[in-house]
Protein backbone atom coordinates (compact mmCIF):
# COMPACT_ATOMS: atom_id res chain seq x y z
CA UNK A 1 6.37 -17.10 9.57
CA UNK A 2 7.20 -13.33 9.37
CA UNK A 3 10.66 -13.16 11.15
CA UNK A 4 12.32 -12.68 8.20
CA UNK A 5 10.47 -9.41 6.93
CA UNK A 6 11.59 -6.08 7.74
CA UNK A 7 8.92 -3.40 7.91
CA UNK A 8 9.26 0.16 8.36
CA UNK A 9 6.16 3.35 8.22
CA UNK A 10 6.57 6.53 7.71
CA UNK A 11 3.72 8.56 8.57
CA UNK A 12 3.94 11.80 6.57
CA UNK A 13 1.91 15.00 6.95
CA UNK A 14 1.51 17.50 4.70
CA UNK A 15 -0.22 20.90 4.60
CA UNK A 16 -2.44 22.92 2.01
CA UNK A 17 -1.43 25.88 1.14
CA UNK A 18 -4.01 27.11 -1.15
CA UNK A 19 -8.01 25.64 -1.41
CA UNK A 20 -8.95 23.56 -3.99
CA UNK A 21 -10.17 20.23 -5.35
CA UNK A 22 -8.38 16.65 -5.67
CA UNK A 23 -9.53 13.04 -6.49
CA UNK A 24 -11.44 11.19 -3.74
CA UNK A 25 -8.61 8.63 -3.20
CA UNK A 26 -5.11 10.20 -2.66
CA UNK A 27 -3.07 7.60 -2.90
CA UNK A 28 -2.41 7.38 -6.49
CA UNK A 29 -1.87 11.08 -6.32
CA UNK A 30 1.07 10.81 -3.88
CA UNK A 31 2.16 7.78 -5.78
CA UNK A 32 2.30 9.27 -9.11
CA UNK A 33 4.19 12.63 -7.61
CA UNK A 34 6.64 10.49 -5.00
CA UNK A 35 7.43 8.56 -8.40
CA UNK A 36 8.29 11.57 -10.09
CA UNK A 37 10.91 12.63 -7.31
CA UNK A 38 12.48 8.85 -6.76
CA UNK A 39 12.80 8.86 -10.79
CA UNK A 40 14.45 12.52 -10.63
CA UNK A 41 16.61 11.46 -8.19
CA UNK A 42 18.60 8.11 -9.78
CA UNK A 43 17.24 8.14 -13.30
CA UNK A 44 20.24 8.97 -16.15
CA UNK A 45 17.95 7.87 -18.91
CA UNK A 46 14.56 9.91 -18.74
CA UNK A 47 14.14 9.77 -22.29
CA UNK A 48 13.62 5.70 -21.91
CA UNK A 49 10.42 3.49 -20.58
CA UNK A 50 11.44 1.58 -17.79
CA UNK A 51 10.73 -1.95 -19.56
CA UNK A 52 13.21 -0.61 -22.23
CA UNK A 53 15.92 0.59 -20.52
CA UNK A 54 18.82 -1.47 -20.77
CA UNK A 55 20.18 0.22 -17.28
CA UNK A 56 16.48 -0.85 -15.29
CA UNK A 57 18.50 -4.05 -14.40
CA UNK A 58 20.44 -1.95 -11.32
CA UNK A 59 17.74 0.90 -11.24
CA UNK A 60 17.12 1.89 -8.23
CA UNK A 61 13.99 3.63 -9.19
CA UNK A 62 12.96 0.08 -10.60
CA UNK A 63 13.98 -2.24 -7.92
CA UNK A 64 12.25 -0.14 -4.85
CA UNK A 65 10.06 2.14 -6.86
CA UNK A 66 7.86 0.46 -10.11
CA UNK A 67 9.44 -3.05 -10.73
CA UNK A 68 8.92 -3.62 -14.59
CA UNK A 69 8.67 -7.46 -13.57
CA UNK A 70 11.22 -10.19 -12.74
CA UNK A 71 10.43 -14.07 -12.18
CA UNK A 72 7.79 -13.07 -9.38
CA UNK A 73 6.20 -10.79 -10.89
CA UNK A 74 5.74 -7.15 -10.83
CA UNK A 75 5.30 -6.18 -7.67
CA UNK A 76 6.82 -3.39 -5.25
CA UNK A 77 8.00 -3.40 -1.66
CA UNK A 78 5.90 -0.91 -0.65
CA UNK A 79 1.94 0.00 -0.07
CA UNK A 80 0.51 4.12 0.87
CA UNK A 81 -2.44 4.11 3.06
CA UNK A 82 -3.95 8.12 2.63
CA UNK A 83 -5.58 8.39 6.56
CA UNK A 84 -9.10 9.67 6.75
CA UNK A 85 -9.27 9.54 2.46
CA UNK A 86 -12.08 10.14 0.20
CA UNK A 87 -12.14 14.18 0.76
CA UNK A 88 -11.86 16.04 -2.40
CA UNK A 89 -12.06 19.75 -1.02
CA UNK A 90 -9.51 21.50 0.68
CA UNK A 91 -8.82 24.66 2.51
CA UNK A 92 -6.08 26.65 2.90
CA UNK A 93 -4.29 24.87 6.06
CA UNK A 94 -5.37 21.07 6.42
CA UNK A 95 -3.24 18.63 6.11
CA UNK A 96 -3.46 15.65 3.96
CA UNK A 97 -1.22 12.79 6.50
CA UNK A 98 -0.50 9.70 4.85
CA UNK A 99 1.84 6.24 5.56
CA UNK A 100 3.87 4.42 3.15
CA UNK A 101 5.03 1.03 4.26
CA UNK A 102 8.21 -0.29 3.04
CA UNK A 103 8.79 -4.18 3.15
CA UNK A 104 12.04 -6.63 3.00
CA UNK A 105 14.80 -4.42 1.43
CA UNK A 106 13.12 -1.78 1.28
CA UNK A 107 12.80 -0.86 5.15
CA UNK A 108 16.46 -0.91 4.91
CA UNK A 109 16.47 1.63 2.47
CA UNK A 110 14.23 4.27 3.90
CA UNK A 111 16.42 7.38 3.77
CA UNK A 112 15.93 7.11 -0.25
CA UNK A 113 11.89 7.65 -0.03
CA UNK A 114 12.51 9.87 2.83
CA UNK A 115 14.23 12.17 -0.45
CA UNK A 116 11.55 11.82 -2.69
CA UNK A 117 9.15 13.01 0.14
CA UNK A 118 11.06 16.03 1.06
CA UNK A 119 11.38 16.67 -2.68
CA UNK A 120 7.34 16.22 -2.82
CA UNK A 121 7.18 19.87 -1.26
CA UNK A 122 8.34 21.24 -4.81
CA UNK A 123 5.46 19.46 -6.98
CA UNK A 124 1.99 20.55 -7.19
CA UNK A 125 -0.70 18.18 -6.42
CA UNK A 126 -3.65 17.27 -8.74
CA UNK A 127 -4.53 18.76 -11.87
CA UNK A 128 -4.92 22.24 -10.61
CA UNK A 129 -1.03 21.70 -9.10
CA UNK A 130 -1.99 22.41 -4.98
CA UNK A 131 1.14 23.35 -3.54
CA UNK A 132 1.57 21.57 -0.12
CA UNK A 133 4.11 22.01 2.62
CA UNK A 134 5.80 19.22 4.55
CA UNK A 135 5.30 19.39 7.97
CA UNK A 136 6.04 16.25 9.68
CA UNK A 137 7.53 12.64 8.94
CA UNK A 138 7.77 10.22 11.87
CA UNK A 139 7.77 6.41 12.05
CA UNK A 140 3.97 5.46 12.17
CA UNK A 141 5.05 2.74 15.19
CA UNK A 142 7.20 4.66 17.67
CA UNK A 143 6.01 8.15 17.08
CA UNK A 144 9.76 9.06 16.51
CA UNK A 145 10.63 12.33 14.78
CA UNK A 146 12.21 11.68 11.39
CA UNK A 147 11.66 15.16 9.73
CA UNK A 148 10.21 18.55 11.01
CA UNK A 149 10.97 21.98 10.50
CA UNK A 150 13.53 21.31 7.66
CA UNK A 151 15.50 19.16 10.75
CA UNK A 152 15.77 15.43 10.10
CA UNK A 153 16.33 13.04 12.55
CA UNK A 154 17.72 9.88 10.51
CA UNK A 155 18.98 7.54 13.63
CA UNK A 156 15.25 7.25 13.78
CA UNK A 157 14.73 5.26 10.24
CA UNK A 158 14.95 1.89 12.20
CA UNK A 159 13.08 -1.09 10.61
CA UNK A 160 11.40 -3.54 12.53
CA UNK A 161 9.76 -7.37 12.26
CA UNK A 162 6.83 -7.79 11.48
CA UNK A 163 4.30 -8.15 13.93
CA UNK A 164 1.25 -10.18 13.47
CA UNK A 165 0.43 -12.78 16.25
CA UNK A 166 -2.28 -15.50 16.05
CA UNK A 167 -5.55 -14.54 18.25
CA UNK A 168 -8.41 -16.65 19.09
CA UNK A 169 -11.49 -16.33 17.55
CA UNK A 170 -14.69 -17.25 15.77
CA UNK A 171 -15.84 -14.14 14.30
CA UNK A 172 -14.06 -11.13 12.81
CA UNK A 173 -15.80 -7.98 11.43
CA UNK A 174 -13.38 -6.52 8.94
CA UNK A 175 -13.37 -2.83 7.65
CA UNK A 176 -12.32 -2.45 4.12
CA UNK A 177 -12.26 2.32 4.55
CA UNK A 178 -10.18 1.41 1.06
CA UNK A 179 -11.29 0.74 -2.29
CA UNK A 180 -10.93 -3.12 -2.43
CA UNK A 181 -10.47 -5.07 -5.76
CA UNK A 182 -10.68 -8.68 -5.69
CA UNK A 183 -10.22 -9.74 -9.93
CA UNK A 184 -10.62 -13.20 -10.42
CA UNK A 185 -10.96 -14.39 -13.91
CA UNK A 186 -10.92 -10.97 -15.09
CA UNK A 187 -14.03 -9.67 -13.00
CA UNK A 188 -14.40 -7.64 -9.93
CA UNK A 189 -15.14 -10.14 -6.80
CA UNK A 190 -18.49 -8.34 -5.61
CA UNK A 191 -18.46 -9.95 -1.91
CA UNK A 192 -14.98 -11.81 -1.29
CA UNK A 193 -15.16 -15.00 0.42
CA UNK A 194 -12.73 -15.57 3.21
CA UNK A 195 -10.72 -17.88 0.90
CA UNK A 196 -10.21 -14.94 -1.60
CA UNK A 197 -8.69 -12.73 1.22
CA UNK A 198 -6.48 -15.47 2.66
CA UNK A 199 -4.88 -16.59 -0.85
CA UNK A 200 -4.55 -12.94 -2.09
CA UNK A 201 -3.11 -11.79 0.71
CA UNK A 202 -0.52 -14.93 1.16
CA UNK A 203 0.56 -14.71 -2.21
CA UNK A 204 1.41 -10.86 -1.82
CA UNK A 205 3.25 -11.99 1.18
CA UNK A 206 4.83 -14.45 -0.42
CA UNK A 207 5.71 -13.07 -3.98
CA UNK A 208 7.42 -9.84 -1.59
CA UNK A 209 8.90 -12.19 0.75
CA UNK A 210 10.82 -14.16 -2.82
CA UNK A 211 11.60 -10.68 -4.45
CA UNK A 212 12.67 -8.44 -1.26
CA UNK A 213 14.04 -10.81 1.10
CA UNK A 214 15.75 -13.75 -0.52
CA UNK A 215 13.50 -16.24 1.05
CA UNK A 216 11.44 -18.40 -0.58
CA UNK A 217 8.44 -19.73 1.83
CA UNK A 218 7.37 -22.95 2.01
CA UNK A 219 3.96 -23.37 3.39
CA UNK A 220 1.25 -25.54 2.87
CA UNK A 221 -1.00 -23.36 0.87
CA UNK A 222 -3.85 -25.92 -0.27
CA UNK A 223 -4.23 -26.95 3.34
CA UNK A 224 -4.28 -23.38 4.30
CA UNK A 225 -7.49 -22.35 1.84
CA UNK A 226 -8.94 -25.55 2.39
CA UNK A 227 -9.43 -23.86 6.52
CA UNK A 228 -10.17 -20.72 5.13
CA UNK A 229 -13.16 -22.80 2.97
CA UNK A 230 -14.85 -23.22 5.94
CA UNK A 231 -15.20 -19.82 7.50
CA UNK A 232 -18.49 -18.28 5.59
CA UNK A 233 -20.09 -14.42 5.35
CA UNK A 234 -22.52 -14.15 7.68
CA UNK A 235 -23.23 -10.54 6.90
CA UNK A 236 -22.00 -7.59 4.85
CA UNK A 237 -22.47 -4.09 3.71
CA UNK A 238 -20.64 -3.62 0.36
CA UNK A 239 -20.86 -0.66 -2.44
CA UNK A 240 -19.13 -0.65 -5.37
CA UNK A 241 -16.76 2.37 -5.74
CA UNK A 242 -16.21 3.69 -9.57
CA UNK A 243 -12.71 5.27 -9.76
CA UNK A 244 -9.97 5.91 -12.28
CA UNK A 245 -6.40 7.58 -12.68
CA UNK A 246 -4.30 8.82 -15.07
CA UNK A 247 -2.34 6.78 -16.83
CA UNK A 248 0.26 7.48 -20.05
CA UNK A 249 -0.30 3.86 -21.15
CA UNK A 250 -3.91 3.73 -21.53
CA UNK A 251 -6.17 4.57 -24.18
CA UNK A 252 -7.50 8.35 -23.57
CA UNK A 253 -4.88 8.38 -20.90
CA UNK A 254 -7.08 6.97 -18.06
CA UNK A 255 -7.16 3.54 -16.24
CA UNK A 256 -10.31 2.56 -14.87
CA UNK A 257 -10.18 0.78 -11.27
CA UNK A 258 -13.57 0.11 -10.03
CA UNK A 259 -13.79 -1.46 -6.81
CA UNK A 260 -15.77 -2.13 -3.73
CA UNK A 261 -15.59 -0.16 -0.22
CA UNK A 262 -17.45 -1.45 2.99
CA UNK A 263 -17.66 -4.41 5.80
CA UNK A 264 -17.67 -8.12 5.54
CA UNK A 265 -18.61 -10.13 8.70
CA UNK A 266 -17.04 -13.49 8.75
CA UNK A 267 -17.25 -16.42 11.31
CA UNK A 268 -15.96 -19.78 11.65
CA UNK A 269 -12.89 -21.37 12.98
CA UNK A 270 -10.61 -18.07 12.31
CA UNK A 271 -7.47 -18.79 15.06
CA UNK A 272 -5.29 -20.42 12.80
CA UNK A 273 -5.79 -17.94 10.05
CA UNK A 274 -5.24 -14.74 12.11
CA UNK A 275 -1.66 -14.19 11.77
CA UNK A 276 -2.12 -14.08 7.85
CA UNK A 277 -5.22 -12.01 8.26
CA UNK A 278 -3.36 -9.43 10.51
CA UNK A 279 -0.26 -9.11 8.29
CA UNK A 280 -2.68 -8.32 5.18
CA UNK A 281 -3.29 -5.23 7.62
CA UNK A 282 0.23 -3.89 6.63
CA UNK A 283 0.46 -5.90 3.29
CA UNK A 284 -3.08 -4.39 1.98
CA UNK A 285 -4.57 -6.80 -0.24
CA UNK A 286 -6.17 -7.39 -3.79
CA UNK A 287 -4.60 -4.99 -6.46
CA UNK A 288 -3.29 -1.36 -6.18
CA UNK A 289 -1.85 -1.77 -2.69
CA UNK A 290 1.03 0.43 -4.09
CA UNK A 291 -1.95 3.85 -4.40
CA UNK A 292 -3.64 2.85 -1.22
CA UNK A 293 -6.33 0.22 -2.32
CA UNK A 294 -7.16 -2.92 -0.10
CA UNK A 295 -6.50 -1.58 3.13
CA UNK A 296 -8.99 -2.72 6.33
CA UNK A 297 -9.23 -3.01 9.74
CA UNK A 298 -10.35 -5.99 11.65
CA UNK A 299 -12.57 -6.24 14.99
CA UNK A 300 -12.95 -9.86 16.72
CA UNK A 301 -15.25 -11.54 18.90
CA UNK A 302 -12.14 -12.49 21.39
């Protein structure tokens, strides 16, 4: 099922220079300032919104960076996981390490991220503009050198398949250290069933797959949540998580996101389901995979 997506993480470290205070959840910050180095980069028409521009069509900063839409939808090759997030003071010296995961076409076009992060050095972070020092890129799988000490070691930007194998097992304890939103018919899902996870993560997979690989899958997706049906919660510890981020295109300039953060404990007949289970692991799932959101860890019984 996944031998035909390429995956590639960078794991990137940066340092604080200076103390100060940033939002709770990173990943929209290094989003919004990684965006503003890709766009700097390839954009000839600043002055334009990207759903306007009449040049988005072989934008580079649209087709890898913030798709404006095409027949799949509007989603992006690519999901930021900030490690050990949720801190919001810093000193002078600590370093803020985050991965980005690039999917499909996207792996194959590393060394144009790899820019925008060097060029990430030259921004300020937050509202109060923390400047931070790069100290370290390597790839998040191999432990490979990619960047250090203004050196860069590009033979090392070398995709991979994605690896998520089927494993036996009845119960599965999975860690949601993300904010996690689930919207179905326009509301937060409070405690997602199995089901939800399984369909929103194989239509990610599958909506990428269409858009950034040229493949189309063809699965049996009704028999598929009719399995994941019949796997129930038998416990969880869920708290609902109240965030929000800038945004131009908003109303007061500010998108509210909440969300839920905590554990679900499912069990049930879970081996078939695994593989899809473990590749939402890389994939994230629910919305704002592309700022860090929907990101877990799973634990089973076998």
């Amino acid at each position: 099922m996944w031998d035909h997506l390429k995956i590639f993480t960078l794991r990137v470290s940066f340092m604080s220079l200076k103390s100060g205070t940033l939002p709770p959840y990173l990943g929209s910050t290094v989003r919004g300032i990684m965006g503003h180095c890709f766009r700097e980069f390839v954009c000839t028409a600043s002055e334009n919104k990207c759903f306007l521009c009449e040049k988005r069509e072989n934008c580079l900063y649209v087709k890898y960076f913030s798709n404006t839409g095409k027949e799949a939808g509007a989603i992006n090759p690519y999901a930021i996981y900030v490690l050990k997030d949720g801190k919001t003071e810093w000193r002078e010296g600590e370093e803020c390490v985050f991965d980005l995961t690039l999917f499909g076409h996207a792996a194959e076009e590393a060394g144009i991220y790899l820019d925008a992060i060097l060029a990430m050095e030259e921004k300020g972070w937050g509202v109060s503009r923390l400047p931070f020092k790069l100290i370290r890129v390597t790839d998040a799988k191999t432990g490979k050198l990619i960047y250090a000490q203004g050196r860069t070691w590009l033979r090392n930007l070398t995709y991979h398949l994605m690896d998520a194998e089927e494993r036996e097992a009845r119960t599965v304890f999975v860690s949601f250290d993300t904010p996690l939103r689930i919207v179905t018919g326009k509301e937060l899902c409070s405690v997602p069933s199995f089901s939800n996870l399984i369909q929103f993560i194989s239509r990610r997979f599958s909506l990428i797959s269409q858009i950034y690989t040229d493949q189309r899958l063809e699965w049996n997706e009704n028999a598929i949540l009719d399995m994941a049906e019949k796997v129930k919660i038998s416990g969880h510890n869920l708290r609902h998580v109240n965030f929000g981020r800038y945004s131009i295109n908003q109303k007061g300039n500010r998108l509210e996101l909440p969300a839920v953060e905590g554990w679900i404990l499912y069990e049930g007949d879970l081996t078939f389901l695994t593989p899809i289970l473990e590749a939402g692991k890389y994939l994230h799932v629910g919305k704002g995979a592309t700022i860090g959101f929907g990101h877990y860890e799973t634990f089973y019984d076998r």
